[in-house]
PDB file of N, CA and C in Angstrom:
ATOM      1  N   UNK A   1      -2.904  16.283  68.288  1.00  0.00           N
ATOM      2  CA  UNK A   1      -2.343  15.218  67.479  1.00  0.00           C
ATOM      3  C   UNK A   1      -1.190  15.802  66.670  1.00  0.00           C
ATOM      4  N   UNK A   2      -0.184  15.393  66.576  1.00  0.00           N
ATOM      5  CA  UNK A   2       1.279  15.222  65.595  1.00  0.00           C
ATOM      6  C   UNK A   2       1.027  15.453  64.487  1.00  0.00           C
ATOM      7  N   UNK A   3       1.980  16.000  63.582  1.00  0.00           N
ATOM      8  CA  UNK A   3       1.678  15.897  62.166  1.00  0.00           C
ATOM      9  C   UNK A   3       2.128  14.546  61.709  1.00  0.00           C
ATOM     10  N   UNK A   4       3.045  14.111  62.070  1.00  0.00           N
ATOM     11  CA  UNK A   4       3.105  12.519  61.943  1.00  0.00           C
ATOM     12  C   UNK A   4       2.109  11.220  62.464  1.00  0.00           C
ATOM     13  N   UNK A   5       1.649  11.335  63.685  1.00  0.00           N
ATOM     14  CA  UNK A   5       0.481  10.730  63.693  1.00  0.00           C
ATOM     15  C   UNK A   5      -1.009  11.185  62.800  1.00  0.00           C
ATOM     16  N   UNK A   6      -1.275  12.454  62.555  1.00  0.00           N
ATOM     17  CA  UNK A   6      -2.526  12.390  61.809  1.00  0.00           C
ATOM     18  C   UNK A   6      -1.843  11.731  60.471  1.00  0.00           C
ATOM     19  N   UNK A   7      -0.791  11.985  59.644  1.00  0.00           N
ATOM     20  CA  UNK A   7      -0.373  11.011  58.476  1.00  0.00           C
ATOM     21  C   UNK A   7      -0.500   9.546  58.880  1.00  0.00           C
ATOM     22  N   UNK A   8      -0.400   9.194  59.849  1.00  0.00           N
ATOM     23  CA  UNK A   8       0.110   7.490  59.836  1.00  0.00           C
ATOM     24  C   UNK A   8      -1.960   7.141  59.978  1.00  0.00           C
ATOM     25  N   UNK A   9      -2.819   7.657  60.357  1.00  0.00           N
ATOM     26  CA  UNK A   9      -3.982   7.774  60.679  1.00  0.00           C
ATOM     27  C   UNK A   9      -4.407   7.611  59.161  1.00  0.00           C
ATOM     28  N   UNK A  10      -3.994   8.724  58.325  1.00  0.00           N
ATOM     29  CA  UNK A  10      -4.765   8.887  57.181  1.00  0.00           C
ATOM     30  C   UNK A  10      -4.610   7.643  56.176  1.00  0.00           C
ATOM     31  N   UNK A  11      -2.986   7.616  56.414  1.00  0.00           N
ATOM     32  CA  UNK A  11      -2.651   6.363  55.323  1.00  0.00           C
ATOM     33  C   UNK A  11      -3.120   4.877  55.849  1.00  0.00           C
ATOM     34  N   UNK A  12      -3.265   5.182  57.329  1.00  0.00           N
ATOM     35  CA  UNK A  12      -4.084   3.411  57.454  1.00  0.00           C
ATOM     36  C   UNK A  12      -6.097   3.888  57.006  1.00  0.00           C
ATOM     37  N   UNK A  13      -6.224   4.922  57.174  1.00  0.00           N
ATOM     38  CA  UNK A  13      -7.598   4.788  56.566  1.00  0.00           C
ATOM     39  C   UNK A  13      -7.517   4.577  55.338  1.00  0.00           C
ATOM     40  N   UNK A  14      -6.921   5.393  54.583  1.00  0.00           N
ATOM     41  CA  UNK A  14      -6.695   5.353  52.912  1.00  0.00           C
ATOM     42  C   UNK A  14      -6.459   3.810  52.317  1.00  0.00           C
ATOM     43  N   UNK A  15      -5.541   3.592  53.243  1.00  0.00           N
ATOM     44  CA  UNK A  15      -5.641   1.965  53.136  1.00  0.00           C
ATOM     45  C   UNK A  15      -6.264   1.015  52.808  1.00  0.00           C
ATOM     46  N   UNK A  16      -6.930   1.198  54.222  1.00  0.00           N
ATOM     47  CA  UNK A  16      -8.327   0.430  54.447  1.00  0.00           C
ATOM     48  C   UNK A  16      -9.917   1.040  53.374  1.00  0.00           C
ATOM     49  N   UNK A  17      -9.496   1.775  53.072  1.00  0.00           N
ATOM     50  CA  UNK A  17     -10.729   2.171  52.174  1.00  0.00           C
ATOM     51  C   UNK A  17     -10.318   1.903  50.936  1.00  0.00           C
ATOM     52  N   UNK A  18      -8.935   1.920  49.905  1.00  0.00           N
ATOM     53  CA  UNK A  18      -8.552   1.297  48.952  1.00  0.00           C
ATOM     54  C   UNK A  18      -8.741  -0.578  48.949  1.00  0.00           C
ATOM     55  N   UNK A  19      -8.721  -1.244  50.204  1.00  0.00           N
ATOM     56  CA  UNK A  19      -9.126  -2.479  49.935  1.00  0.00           C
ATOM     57  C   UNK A  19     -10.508  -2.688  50.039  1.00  0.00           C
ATOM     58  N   UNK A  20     -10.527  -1.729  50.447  1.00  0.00           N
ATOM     59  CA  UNK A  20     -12.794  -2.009  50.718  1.00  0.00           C
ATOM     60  C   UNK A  20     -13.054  -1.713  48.826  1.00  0.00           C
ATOM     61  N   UNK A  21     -12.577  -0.950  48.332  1.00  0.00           N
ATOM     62  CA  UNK A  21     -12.974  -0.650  47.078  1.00  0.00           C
ATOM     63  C   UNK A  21     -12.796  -1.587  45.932  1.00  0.00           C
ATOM     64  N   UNK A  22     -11.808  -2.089  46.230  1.00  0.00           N
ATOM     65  CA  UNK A  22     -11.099  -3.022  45.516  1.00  0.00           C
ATOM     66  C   UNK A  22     -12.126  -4.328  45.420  1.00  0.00           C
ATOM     67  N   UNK A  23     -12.546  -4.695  46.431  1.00  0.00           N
ATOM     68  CA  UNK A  23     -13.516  -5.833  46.941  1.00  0.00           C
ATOM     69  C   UNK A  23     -14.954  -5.309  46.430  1.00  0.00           C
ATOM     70  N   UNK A  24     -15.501  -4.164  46.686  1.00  0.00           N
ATOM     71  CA  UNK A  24     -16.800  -3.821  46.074  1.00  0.00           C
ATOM     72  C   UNK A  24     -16.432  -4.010  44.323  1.00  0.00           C
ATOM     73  N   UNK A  25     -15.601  -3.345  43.712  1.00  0.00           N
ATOM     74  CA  UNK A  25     -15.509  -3.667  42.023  1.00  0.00           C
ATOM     75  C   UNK A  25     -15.696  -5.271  42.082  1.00  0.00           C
ATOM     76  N   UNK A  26     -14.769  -6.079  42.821  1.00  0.00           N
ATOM     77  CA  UNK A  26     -14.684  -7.073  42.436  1.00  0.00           C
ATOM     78  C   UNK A  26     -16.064  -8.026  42.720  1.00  0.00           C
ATOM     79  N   UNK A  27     -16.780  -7.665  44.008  1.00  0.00           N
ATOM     80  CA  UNK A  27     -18.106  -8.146  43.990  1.00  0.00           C
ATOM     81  C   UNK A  27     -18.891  -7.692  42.707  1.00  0.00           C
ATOM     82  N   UNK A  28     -19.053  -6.141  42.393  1.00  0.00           N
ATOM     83  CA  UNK A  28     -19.933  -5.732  41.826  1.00  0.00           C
ATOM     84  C   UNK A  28     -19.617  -6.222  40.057  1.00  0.00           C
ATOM     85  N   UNK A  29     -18.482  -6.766  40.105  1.00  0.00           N
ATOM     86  CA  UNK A  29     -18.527  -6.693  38.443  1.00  0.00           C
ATOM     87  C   UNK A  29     -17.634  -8.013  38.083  1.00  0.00           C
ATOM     88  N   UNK A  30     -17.502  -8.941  38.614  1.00  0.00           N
ATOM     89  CA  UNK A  30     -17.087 -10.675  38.960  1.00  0.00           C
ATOM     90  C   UNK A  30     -15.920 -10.668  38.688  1.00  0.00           C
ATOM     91  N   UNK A  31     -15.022  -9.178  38.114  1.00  0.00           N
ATOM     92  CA  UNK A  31     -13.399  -9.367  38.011  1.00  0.00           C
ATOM     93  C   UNK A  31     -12.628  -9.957  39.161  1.00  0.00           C
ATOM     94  N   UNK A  32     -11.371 -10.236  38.398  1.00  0.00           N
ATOM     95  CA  UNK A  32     -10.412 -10.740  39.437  1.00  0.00           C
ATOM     96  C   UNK A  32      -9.805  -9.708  40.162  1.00  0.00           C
ATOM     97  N   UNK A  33      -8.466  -9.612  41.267  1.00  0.00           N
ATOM     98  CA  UNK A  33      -8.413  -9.014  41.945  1.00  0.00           C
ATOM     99  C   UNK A  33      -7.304  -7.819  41.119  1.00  0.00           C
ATOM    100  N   UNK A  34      -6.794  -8.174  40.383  1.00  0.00           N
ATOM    101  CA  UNK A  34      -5.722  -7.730  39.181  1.00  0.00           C
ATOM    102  C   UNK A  34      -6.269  -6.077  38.285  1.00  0.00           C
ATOM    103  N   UNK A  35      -7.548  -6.419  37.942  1.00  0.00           N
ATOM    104  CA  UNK A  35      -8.631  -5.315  37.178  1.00  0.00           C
ATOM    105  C   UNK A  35      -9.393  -4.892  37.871  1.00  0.00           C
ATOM    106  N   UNK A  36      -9.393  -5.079  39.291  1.00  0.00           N
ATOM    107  CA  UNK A  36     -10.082  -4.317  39.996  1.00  0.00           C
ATOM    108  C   UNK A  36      -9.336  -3.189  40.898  1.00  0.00           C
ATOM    109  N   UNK A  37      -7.953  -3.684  41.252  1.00  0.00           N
ATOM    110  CA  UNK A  37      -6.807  -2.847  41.129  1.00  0.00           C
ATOM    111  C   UNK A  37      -6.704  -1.759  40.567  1.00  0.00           C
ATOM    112  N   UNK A  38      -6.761  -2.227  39.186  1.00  0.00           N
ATOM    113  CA  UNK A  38      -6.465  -1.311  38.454  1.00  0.00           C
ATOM    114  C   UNK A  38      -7.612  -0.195  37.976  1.00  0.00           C
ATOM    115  N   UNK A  39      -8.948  -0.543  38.008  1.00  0.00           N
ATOM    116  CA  UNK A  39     -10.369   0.376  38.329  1.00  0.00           C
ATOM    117  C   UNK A  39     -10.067   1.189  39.495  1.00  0.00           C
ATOM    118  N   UNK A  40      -9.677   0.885  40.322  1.00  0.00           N
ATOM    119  CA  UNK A  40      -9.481   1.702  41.692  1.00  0.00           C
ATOM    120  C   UNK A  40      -8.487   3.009  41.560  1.00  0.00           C
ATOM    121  N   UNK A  41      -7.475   2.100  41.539  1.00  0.00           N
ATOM    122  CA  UNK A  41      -5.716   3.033  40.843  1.00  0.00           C
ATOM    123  C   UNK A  41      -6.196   4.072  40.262  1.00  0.00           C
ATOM    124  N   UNK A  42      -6.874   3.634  38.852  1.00  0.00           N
ATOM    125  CA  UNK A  42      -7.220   4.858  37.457  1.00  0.00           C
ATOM    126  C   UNK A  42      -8.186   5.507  37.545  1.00  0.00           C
ATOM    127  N   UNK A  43      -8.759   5.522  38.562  1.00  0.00           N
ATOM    128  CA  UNK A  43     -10.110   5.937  38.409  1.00  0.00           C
ATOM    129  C   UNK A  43      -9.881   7.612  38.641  1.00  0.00           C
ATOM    130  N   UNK A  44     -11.027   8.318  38.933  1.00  0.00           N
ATOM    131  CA  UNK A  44     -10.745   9.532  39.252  1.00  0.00           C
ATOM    132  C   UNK A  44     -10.732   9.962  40.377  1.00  0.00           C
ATOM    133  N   UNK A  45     -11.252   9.467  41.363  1.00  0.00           N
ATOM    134  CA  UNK A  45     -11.191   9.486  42.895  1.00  0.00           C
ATOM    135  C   UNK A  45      -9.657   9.294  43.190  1.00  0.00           C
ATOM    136  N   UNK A  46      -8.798   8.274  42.507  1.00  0.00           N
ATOM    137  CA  UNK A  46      -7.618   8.028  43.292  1.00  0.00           C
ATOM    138  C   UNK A  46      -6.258   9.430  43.780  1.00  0.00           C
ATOM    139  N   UNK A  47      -6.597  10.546  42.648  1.00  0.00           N
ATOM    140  CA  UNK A  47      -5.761  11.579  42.907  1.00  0.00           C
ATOM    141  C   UNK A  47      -6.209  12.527  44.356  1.00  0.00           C
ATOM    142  N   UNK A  48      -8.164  12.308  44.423  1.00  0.00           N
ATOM    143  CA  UNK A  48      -8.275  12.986  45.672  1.00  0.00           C
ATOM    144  C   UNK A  48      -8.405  12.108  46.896  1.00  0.00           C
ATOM    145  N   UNK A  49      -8.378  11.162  46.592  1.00  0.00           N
ATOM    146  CA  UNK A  49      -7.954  10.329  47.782  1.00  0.00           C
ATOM    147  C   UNK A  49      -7.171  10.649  48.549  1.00  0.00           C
ATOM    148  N   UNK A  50      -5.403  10.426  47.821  1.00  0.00           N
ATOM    149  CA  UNK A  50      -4.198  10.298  48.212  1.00  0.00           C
ATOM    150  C   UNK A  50      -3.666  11.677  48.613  1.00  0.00           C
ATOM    151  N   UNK A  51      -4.509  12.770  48.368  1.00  0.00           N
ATOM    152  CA  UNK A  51      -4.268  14.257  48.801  1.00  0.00           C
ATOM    153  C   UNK A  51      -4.966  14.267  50.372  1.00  0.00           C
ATOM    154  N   UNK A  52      -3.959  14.390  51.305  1.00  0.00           N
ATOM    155  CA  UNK A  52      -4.561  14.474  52.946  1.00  0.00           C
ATOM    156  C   UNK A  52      -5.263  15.519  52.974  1.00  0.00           C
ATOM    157  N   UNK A  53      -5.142  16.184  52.448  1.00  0.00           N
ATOM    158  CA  UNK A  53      -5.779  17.713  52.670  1.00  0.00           C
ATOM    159  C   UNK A  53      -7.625  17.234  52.397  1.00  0.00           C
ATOM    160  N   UNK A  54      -7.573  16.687  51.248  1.00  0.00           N
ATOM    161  CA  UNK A  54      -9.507  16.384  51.057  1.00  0.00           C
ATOM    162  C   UNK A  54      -9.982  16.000  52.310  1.00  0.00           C
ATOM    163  N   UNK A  55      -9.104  15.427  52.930  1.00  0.00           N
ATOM    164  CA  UNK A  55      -9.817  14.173  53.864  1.00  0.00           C
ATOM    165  C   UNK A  55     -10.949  13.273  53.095  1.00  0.00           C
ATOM    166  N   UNK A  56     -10.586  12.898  52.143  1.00  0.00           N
ATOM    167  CA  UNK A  56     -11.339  12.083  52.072  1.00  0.00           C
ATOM    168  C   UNK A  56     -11.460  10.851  52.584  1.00  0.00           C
ATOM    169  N   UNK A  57      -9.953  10.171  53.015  1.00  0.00           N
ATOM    170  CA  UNK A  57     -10.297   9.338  53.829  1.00  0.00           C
ATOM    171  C   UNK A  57     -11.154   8.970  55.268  1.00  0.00           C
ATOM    172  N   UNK A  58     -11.934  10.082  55.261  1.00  0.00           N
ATOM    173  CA  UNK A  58     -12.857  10.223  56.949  1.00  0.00           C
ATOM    174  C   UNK A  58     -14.132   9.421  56.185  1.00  0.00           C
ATOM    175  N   UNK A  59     -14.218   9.378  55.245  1.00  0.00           N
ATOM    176  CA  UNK A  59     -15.507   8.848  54.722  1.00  0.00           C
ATOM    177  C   UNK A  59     -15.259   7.470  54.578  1.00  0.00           C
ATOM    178  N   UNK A  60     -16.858   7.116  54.801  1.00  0.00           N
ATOM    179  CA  UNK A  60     -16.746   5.300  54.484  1.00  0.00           C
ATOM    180  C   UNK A  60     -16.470   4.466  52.934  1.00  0.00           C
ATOM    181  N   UNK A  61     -16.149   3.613  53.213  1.00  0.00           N
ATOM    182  CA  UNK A  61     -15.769   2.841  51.503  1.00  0.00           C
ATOM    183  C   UNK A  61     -16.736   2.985  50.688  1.00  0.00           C
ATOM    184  N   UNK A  62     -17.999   2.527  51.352  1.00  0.00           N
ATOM    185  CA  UNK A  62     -19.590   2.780  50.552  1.00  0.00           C
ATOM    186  C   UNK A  62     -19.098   3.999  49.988  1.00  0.00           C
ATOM    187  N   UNK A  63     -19.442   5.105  50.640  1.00  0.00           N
ATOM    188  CA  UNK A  63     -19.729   6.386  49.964  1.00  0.00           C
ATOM    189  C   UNK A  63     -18.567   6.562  49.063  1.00  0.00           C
ATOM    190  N   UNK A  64     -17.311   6.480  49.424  1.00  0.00           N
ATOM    191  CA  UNK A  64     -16.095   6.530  48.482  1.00  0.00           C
ATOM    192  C   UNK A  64     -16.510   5.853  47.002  1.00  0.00           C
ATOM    193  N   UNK A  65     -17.184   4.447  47.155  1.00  0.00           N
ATOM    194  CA  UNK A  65     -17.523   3.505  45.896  1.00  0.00           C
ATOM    195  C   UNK A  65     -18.612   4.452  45.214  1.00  0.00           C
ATOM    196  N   UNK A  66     -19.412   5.161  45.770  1.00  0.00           N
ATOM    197  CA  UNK A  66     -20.641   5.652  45.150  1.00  0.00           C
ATOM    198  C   UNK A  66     -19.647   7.068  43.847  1.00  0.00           C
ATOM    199  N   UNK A  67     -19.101   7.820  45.421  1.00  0.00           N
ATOM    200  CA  UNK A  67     -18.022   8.732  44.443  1.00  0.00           C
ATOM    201  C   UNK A  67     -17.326   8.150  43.492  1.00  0.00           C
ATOM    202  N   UNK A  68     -16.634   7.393  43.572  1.00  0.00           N
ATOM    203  CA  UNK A  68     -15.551   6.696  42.462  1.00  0.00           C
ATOM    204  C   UNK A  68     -16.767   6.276  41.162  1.00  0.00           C
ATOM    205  N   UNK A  69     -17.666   5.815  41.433  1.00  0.00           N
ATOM    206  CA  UNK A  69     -18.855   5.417  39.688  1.00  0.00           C
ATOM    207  C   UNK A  69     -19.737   6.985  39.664  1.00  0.00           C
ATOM    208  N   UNK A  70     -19.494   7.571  39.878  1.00  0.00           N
ATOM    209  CA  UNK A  70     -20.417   8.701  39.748  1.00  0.00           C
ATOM    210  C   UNK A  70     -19.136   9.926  38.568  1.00  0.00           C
ATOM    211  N   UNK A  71     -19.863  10.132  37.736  1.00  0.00           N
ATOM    212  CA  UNK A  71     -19.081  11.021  36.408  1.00  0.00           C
ATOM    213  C   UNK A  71     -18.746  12.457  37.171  1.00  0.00           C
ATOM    214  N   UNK A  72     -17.701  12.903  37.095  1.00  0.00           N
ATOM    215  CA  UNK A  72     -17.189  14.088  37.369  1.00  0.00           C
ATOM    216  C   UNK A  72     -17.245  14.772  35.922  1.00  0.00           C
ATOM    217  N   UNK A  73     -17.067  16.071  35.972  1.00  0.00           N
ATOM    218  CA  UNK A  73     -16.634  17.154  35.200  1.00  0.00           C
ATOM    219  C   UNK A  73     -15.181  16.943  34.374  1.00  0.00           C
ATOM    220  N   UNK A  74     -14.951  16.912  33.448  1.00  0.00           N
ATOM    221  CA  UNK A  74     -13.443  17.459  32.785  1.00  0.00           C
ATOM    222  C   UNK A  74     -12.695  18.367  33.746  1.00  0.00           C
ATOM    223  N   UNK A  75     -11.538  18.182  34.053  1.00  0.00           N
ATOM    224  CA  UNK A  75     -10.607  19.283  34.446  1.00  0.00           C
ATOM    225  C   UNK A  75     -11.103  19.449  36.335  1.00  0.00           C
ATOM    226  N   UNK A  76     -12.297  19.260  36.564  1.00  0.00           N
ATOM    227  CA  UNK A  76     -12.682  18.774  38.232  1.00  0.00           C
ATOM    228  C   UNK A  76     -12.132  18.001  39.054  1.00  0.00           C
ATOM    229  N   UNK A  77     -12.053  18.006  40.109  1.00  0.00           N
ATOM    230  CA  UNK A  77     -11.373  16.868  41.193  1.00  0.00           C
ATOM    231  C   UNK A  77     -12.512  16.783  42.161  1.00  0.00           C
ATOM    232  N   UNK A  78     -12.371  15.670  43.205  1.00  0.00           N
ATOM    233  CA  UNK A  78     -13.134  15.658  44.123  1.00  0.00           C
ATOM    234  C   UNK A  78     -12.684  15.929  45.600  1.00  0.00           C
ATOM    235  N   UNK A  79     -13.674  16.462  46.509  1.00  0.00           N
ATOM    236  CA  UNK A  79     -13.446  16.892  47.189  1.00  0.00           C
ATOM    237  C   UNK A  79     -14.701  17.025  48.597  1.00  0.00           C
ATOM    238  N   UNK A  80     -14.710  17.624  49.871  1.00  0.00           N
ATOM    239  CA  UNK A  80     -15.781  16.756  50.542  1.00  0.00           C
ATOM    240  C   UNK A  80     -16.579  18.025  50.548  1.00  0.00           C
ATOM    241  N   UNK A  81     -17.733  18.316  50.737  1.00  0.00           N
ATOM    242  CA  UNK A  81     -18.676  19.493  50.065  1.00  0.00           C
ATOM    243  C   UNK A  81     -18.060  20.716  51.240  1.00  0.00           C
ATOM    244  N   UNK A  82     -18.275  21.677  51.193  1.00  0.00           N
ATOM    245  CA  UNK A  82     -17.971  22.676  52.163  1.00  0.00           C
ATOM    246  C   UNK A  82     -18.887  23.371  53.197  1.00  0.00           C
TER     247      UNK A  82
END
């Protein structure tokens, strides 16, 4: 695989797992689509998301949603176990 195709791969997963998330806040907590956006965006997951290197996009939205409400460390990032 290309280094340009595994990018175009990651960013349609990343994608697709930023709207899956977006939709779980908004089920799980009756906001509109506006503040659930923005839960997603700010959260702390969103910096290791958008880093290809985690891969975190190989993982499902579920588990991503579980990571994103689960408390990290100060000064920690996330990342997929080793």
């Amino acid at each position: 695989m290309t280094q340009a195709n595994h990018h175009q791969i990651a960013t349609y997963l990343t994608d697709y797992a930023l709207s899956e998330l977006v939709r779980y806040v908004m089920e799980d907590t009756g906001c509109g689509l506006e503040q659930a956006m923005e839960k997603v965006y700010n959260s702390s997951l969103m910096p290791a998301l958008q880093d290809e290197e985690n891969e975190l996009y190989v993982q499902s939205p579920a588990y991503l949603y579980e990571m994103m409400n689960t408390p990290i460390p100060a000064g920690s990032t996330w990342s997929l176990p080793s």
